[in-house]
N, C-alpha and C. Protein backbone atom coordinates (compact mmCIF):
# COMPACT_ATOMS: atom_id res chain seq x y z
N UNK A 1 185.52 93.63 177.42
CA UNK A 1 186.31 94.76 177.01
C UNK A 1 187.64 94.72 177.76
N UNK A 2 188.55 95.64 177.03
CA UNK A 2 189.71 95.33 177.68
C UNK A 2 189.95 96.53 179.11
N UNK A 3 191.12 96.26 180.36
CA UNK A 3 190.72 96.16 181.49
C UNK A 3 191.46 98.25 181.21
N UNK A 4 192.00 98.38 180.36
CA UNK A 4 192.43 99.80 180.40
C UNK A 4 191.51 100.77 179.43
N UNK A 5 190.59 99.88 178.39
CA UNK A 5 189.63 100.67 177.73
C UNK A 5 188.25 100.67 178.48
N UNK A 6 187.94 101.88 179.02
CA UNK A 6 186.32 102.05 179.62
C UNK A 6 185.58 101.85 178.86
N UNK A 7 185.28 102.52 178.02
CA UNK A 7 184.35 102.35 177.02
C UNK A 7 184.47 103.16 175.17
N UNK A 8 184.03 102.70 174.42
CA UNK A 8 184.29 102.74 173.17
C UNK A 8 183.49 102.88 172.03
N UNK A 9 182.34 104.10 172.49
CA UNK A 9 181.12 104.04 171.38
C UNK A 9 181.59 104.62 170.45
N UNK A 10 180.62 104.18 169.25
CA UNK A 10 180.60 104.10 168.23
C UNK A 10 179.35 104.65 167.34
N UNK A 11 179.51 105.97 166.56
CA UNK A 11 178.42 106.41 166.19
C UNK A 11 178.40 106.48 164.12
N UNK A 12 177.31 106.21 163.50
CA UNK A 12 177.72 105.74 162.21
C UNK A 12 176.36 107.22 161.74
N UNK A 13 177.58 108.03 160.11
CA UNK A 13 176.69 109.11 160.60
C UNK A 13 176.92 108.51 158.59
N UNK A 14 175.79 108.93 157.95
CA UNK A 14 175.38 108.55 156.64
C UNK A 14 174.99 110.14 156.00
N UNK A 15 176.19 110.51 155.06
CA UNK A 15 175.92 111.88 154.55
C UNK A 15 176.01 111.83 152.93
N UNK A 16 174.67 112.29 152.42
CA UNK A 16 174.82 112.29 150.85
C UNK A 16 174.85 114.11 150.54
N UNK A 17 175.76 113.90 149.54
CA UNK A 17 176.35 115.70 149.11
C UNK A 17 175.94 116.06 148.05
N UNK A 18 175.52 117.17 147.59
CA UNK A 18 174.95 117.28 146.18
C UNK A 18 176.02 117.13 145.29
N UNK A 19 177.08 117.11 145.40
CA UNK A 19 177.71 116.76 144.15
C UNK A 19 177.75 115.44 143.62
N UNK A 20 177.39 114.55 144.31
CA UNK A 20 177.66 113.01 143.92
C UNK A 20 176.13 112.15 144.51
N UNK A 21 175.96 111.30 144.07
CA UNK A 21 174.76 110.36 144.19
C UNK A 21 174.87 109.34 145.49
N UNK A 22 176.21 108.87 145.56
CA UNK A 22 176.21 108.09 146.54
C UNK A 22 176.12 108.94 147.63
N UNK A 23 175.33 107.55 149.05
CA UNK A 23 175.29 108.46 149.97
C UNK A 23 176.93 107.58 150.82
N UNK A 24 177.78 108.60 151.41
CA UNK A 24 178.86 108.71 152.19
C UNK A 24 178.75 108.17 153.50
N UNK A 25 178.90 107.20 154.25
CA UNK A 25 178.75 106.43 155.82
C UNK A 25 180.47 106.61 156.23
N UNK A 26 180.27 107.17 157.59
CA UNK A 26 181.51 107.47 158.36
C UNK A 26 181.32 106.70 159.31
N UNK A 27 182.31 106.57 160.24
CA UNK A 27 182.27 105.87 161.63
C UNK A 27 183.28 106.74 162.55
N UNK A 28 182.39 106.93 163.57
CA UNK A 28 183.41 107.85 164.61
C UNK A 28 182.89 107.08 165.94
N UNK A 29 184.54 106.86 166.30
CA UNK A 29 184.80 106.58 168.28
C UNK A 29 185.40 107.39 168.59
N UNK A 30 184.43 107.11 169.94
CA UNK A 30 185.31 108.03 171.16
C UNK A 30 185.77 106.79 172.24
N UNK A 31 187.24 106.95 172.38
CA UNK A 31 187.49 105.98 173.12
C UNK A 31 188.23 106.65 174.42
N UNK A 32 187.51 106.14 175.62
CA UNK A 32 188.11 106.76 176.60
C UNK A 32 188.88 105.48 177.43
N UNK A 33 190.23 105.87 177.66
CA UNK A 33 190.93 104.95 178.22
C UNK A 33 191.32 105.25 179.97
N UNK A 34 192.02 104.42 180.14
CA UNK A 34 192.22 104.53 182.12
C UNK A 34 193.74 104.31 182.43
N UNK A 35 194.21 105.83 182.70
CA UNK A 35 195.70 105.83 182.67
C UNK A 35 196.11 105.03 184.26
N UNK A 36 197.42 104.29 184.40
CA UNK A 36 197.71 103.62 185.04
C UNK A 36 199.49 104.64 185.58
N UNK A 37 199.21 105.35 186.67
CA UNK A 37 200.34 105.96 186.95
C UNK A 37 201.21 105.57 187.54
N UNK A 38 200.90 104.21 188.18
CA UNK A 38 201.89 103.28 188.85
C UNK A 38 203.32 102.63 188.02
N UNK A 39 202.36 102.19 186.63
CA UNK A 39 203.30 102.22 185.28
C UNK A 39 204.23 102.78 185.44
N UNK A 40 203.87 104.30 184.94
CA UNK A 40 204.64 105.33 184.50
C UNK A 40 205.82 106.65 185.97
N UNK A 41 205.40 105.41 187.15
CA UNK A 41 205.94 105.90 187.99
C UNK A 41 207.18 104.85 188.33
N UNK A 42 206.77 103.70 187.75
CA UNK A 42 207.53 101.99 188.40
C UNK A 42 208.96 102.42 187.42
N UNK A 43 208.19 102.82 185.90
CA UNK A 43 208.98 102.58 184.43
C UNK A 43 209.70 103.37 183.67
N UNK A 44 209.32 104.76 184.48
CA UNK A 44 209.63 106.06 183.08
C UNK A 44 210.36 106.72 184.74
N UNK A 45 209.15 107.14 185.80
CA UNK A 45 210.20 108.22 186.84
C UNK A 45 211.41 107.68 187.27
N UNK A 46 210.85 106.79 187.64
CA UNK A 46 212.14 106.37 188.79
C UNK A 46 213.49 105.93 187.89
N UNK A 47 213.50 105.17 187.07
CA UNK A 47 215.12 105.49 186.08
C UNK A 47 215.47 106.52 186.02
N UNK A 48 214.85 107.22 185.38
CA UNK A 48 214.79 108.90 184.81
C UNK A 48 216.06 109.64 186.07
N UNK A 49 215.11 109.91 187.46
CA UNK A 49 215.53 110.61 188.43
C UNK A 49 217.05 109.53 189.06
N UNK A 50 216.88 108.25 188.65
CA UNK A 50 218.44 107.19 189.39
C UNK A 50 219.11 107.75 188.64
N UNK A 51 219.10 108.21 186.99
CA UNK A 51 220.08 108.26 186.15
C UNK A 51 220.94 109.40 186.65
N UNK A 52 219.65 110.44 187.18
CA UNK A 52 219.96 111.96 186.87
C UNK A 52 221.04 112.19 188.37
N UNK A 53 220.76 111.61 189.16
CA UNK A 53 221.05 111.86 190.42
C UNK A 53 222.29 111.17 190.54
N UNK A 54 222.32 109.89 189.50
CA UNK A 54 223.72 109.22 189.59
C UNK A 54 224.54 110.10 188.74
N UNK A 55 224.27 110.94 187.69
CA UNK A 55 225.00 111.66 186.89
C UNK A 55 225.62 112.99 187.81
N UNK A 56 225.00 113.47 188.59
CA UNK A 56 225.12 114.43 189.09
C UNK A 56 226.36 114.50 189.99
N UNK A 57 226.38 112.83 191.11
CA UNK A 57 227.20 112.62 191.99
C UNK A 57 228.60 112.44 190.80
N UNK A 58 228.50 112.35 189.62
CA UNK A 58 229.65 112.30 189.38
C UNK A 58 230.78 113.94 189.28
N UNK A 59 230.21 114.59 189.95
CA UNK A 59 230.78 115.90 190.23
C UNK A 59 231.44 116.17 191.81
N UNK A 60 230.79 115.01 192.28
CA UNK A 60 231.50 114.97 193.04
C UNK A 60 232.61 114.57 193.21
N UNK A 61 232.99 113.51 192.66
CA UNK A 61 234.53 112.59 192.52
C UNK A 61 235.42 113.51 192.27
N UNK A 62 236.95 113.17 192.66
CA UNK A 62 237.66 114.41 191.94
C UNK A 62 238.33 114.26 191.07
N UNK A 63 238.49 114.94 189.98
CA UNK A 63 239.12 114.61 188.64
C UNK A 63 240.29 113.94 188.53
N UNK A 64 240.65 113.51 189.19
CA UNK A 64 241.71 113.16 189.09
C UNK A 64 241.71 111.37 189.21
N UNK A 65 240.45 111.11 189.64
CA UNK A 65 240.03 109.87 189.83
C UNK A 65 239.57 108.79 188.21
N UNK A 66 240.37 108.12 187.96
CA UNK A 66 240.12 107.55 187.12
C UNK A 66 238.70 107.06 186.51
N UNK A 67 238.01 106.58 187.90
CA UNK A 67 237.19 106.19 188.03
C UNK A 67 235.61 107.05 187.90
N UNK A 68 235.92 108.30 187.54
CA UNK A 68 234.64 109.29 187.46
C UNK A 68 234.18 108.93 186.18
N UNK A 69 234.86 108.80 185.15
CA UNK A 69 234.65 108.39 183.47
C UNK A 69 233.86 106.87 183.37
N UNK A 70 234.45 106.14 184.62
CA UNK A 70 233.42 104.99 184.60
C UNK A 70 232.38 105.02 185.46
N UNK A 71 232.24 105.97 186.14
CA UNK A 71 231.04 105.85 186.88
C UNK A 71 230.14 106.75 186.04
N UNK A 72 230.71 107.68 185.48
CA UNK A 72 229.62 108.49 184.29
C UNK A 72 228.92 107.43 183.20
């Protein structure tokens, strides 16, 4: 199995309805997976908060600085 899916049963449920003759077979999973926050801390936070924090210092510069438009 794969190393982020725990496990993945599988239950097969067979329902015949009075309106019709055939009988109806479903299949239902439950798949429980294994979140990896190192990911989403390496990949998604830490840009996120460089961007925000580099955007921010651009309030600091003073307008008059050419250079605030390129550091934005």
């Amino acid at each position: 199995m794969l190393s982020w899916c725990l496990e993945a049963p599988g239950v097969r449920h067979a329902d015949k309805y009075d309106c019709c003759e055939e009988t109806f077979i479903s299949l239902k999973y439950s798949i429980k997976l294994r979140r990896r926050p190192l990911y989403y801390i390496l990949y998604m936070v830490a840009p996120i908060t460089t961007v925000a924090f580099l955007s921010l210092i651009t309030f600091c510069l003073p307008p008059e600085s050419g250079e605030r438009i390129g550091f934005g």
